[in-house]
Protein backbone atom coordinates (compact mmCIF):
# COMPACT_ATOMS: atom_id res chain seq x y z
CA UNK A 1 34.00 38.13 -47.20
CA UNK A 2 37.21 37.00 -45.89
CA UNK A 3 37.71 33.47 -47.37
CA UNK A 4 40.69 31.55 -46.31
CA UNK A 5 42.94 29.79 -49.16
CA UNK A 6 41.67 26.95 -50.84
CA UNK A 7 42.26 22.83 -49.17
CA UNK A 8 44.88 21.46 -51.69
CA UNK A 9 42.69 18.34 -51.49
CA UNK A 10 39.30 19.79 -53.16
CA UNK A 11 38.04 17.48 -55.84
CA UNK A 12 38.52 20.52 -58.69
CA UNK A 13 39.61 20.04 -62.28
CA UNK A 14 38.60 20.75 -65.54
CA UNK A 15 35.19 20.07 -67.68
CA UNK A 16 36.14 18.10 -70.98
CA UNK A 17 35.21 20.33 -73.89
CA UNK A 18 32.10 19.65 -75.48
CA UNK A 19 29.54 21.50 -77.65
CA UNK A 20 25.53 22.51 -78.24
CA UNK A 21 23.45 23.58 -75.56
CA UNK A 22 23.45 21.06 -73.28
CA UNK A 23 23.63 20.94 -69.37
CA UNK A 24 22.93 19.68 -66.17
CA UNK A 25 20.23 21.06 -63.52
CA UNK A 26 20.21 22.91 -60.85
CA UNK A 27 20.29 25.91 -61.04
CA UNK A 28 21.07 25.74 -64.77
CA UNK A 29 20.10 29.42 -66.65
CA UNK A 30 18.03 27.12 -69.31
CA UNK A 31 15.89 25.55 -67.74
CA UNK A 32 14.45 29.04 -65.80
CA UNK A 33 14.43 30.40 -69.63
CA UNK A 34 11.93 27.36 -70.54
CA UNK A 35 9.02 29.11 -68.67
CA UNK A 36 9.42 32.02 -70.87
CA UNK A 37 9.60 30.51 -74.58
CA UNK A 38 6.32 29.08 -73.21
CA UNK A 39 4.56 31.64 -72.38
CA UNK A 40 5.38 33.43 -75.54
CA UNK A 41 5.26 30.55 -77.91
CA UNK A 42 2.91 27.84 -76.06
CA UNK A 43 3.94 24.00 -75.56
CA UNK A 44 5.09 23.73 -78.63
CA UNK A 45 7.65 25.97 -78.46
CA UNK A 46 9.13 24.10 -75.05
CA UNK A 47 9.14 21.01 -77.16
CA UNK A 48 10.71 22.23 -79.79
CA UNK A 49 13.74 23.29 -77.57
CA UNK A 50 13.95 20.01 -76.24
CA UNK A 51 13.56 17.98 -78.99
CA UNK A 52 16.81 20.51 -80.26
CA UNK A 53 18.53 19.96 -76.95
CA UNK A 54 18.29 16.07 -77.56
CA UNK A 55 19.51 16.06 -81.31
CA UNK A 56 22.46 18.28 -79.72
CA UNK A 57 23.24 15.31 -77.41
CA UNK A 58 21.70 16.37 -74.12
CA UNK A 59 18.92 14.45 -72.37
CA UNK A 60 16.06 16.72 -71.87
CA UNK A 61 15.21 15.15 -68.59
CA UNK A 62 18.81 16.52 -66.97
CA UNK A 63 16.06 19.92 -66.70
CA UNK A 64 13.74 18.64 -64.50
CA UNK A 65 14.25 18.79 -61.10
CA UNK A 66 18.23 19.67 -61.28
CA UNK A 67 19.19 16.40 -62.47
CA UNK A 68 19.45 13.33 -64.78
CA UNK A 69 21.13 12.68 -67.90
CA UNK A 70 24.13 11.14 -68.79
CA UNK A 71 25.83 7.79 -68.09
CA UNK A 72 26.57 7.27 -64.39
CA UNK A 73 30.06 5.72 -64.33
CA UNK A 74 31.27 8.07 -67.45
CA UNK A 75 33.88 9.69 -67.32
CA UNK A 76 33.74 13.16 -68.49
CA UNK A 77 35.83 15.14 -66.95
CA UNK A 78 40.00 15.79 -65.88
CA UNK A 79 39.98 15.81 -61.96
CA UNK A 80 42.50 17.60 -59.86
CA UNK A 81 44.12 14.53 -58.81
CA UNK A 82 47.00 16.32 -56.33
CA UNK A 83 48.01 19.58 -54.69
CA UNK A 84 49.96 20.66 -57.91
CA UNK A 85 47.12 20.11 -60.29
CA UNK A 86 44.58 22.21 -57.58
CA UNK A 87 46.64 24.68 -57.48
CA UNK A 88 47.30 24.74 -61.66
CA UNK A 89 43.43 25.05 -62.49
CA UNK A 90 42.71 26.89 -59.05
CA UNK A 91 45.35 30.04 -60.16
CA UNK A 92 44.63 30.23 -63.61
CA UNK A 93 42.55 33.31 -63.25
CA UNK A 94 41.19 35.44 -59.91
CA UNK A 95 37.94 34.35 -60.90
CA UNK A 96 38.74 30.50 -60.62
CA UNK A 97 40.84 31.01 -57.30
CA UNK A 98 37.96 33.29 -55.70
CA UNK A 99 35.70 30.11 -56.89
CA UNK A 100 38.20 27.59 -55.33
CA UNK A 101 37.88 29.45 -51.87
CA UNK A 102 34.12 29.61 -51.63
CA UNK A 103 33.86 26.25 -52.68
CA UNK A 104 36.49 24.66 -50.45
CA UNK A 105 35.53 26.50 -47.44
CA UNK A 106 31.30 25.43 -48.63
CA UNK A 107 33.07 21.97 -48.34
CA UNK A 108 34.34 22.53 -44.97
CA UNK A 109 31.37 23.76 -43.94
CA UNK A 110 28.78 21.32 -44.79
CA UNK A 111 30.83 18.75 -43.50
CA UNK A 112 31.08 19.49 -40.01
CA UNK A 113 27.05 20.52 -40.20
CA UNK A 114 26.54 16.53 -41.27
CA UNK A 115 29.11 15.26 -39.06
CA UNK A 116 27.43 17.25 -35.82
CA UNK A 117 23.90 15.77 -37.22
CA UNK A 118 25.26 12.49 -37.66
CA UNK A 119 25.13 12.04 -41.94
CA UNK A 120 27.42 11.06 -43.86
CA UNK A 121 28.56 13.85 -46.19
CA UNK A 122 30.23 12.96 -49.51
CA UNK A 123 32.09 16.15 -50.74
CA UNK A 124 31.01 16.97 -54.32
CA UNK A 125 33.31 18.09 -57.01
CA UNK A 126 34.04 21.25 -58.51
CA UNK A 127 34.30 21.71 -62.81
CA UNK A 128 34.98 24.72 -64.37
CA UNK A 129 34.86 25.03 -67.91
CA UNK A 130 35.60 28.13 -70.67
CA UNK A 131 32.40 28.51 -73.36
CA UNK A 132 31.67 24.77 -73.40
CA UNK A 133 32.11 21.58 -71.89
CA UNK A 134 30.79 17.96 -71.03
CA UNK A 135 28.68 16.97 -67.75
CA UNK A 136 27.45 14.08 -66.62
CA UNK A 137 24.14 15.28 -67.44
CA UNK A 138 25.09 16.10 -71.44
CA UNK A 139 26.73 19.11 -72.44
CA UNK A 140 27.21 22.14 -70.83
CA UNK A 141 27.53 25.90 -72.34
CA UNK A 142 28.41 29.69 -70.79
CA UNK A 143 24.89 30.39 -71.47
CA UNK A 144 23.33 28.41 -69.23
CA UNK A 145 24.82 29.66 -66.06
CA UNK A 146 26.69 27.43 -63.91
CA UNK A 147 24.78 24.56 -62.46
CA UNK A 148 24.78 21.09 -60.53
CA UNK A 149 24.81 17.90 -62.07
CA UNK A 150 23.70 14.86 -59.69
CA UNK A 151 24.51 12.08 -61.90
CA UNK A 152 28.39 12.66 -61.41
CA UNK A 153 27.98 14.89 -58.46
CA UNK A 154 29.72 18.43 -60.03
CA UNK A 155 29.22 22.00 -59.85
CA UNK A 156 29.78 23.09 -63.13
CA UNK A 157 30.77 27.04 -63.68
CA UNK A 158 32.09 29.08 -67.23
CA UNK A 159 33.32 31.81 -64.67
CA UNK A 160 32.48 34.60 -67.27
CA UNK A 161 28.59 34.07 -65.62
CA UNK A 162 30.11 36.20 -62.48
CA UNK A 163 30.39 39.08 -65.49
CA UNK A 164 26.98 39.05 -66.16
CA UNK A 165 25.86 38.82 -62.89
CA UNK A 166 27.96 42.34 -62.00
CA UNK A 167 27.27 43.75 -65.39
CA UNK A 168 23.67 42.29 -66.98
CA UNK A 169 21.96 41.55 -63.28
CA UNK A 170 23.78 44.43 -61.55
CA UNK A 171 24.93 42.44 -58.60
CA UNK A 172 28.45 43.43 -58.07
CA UNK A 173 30.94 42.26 -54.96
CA UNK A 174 32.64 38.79 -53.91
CA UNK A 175 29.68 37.57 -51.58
CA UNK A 176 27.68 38.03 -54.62
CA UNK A 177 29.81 35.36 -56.33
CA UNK A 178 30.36 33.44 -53.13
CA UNK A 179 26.58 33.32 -53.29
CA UNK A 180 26.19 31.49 -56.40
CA UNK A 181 28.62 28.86 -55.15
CA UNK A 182 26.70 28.43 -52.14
CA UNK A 183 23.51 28.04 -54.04
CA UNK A 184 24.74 25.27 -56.33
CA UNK A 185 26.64 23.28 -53.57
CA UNK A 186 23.15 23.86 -51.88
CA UNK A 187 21.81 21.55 -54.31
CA UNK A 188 24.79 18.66 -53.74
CA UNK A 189 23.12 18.85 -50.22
CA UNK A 190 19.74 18.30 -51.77
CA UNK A 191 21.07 15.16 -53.31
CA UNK A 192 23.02 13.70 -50.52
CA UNK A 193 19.69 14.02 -48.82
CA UNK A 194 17.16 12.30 -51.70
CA UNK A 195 15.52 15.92 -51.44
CA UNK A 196 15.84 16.16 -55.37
CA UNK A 197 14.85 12.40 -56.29
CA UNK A 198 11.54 13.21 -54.39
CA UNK A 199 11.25 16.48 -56.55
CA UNK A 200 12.21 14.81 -59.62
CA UNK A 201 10.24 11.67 -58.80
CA UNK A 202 7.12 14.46 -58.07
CA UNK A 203 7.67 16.28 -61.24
CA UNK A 204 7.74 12.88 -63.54
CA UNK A 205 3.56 12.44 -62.74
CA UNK A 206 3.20 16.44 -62.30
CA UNK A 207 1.27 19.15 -64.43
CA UNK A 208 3.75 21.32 -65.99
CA UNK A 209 2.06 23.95 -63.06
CA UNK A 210 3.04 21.66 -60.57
CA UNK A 211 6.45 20.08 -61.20
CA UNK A 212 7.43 23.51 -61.62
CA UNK A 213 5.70 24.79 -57.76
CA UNK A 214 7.81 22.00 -57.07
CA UNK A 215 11.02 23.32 -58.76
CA UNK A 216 10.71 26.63 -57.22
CA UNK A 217 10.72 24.88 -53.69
CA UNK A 218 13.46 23.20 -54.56
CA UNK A 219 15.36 26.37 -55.61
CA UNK A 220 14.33 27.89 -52.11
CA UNK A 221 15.92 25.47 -50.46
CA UNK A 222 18.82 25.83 -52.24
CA UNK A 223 18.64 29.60 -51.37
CA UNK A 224 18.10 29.24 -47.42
CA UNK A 225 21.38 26.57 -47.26
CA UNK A 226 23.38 29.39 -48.95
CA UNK A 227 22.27 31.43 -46.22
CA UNK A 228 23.09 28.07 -44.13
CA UNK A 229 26.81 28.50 -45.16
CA UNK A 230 27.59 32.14 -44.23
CA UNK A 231 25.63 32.13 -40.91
CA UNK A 232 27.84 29.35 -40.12
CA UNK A 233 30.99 31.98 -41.62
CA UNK A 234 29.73 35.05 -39.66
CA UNK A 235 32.80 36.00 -38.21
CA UNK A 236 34.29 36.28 -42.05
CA UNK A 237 31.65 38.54 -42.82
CA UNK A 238 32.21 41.97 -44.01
CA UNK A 239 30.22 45.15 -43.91
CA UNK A 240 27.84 45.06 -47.06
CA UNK A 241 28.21 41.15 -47.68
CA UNK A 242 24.74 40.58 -47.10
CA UNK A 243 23.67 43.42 -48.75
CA UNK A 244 25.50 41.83 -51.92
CA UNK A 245 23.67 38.90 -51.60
CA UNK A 246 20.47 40.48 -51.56
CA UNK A 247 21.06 42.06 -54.36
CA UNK A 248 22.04 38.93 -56.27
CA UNK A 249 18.67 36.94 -54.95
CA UNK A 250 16.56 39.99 -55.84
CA UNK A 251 18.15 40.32 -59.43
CA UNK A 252 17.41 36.86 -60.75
CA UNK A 253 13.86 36.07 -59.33
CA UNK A 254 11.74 34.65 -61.83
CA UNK A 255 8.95 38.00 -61.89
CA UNK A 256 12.17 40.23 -62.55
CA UNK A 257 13.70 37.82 -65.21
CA UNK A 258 10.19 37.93 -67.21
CA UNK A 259 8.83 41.47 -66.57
CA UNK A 260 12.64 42.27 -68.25
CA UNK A 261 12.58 39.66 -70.82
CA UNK A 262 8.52 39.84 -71.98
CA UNK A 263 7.29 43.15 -70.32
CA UNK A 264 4.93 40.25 -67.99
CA UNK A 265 4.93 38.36 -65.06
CA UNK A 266 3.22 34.20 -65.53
CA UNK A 267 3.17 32.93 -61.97
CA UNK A 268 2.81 29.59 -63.34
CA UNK A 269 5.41 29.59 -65.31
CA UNK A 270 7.85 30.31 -62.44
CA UNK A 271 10.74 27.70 -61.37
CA UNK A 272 12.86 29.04 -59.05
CA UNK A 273 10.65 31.49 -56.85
CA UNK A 274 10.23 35.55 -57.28
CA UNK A 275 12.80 37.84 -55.99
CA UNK A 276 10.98 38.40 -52.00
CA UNK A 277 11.04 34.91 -51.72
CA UNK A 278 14.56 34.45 -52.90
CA UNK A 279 15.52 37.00 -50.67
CA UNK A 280 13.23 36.00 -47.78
CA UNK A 281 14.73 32.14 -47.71
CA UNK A 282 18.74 33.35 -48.08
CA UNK A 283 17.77 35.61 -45.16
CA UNK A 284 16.47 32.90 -43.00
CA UNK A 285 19.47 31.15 -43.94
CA UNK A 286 21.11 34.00 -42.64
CA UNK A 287 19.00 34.88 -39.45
CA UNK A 288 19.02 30.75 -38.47
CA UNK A 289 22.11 29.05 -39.53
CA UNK A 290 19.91 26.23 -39.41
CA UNK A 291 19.63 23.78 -42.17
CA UNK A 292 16.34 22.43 -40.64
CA UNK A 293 15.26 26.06 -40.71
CA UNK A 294 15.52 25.38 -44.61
CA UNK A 295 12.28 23.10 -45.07
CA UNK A 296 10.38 25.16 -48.05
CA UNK A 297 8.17 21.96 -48.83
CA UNK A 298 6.05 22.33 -45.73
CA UNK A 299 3.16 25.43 -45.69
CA UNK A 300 3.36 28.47 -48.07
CA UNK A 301 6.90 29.94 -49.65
């Protein structure tokens, strides 16, 4: 995909370290592994994790729904502040700058999609961190995958995750990466739009079975507005992009996560959707360019 270089204005910087194995929502690899310590170990194994998770300084609730924790007005992270200190974290590695683009041009995007529509669009911010580092929502670590954090607004991404995605989940090529960018700025849009309150607010008086039916629609969603994002960059599109992103979707649906992890597939247990219907909703994204097209909490998924 043929990104153009990064705005010198992007709210970018870098995550504060931290430590344990904390995080925000999201999108965040943790909370899809939660389904799978329960099916193997029962309730009580999911509340032993969190119970860890909050002795390790992270509020359990920053899983549900892609949000919560943390103290809103904290600070805990260095932002960018001006061109020179973009461009310092931006170039510190291929990885961040590739990052940079996606996300700048994700911000130019979604901004001219609210403006036409006639909503106000706050731009989130963009965190990167290396092993660990602090969140809004509690701590974050490489293991979790990146993720969004509503309480302070920030993608947070340990680029190493786009290694595992080429090597572990076989999903190799920049639209590939460019896709996990999209999906987690995907969830910013949730937010600016109260989508995730209502899921969070759904999941707080929920069955476990439910507020996670609910968490896959709200990973969907976050699927389809990737799509969103490079309908509305078609002409940057090259030959096998899509392809890459397929590939992506279809490698970290929740039925291939477990049948690799456990040798089984728990429906129930799912939270972010199986790989057709990851694949199906970035391809409407795709076919539509419609962010209305995107609506994954009316009829069947």
């Amino acid at each position: 995909m043929r990104l153009d270089d990064y705005d010198n204005d992007i709210n970018v910087g870098e995550a504060r370290g931290g430590g344990g194995l904390g995080g925000g929502g999201g999108g965040g690899l943790i909370f899809s592994l939660l389904p799978l310590i329960g099916s193997r170990f029962g309730c009580g194994g999911i509340i032993v994790v969190l119970i860890v998770l909050a002795v390790l300084g992270m509020n359990p609730l920053s899983l549900i729904g892609g949000g919560g924790g943390g103290q809103p007005g904290t600070q805990v992270s260095r932002g960018a502040g001006d061109a020179q200190s973009v461009r310092q974290v931006c170039e510190a590695t291929p990885e961040r700058r590739e990052t940079c683009r996606a996300f700048s041009n994700a911000d130019n995007t979604w901004q001219a999609l609210f403006a036409k529509s006639g909503e106000r669009f706050t731009p989130p911010m963009l965190r990167f961190y290396n092993g660990s580092g602090q969140s809004g929502c509690g701590a974050a670590q490489a293991a979790m995958g990146p993720f969004y954090c509503p309480t302070d607004q920030g993608i947070y991404l340990d680029t190493s995750f786009f290694d595992e995605l080429a090597n572990r989940f076989g999903a190799k090529g920049d639209f590939a990466r460019y896709y996990v960018v999209a999906h987690e700025f995907g969830h910013h849009i949730q937010h600016l739009l109260g989508t995730s309150e209502k899921v969070q607010q759904i999941q707080q008086s929920a069955s476990q079975t439910e507020g996670n039916a609910a968490s896959v629609r709200l990973e969907l969603q976050a699927d389809c507005y990737a799509g969103v994002w490079a309908a509305q960059n078609r002409d940057r599109l090259d030959p096998g992009d899509v392809e890459e992103g397929m590939t992506a979707a279809r490698a970290i649906g929740d039925d291939t996560l477990q049948r690799e992890a456990q040798g089984r597939v728990v429906p129930d247990s799912f939270t972010h959707g199986t790989s057709e219907q990851r694949m199906r909703w970035l391809r409407r994204g795709l076919d539509t360019g419609d962010p209305a097209a995107c609506d994954t909490f009316s009829g069947q998924i």
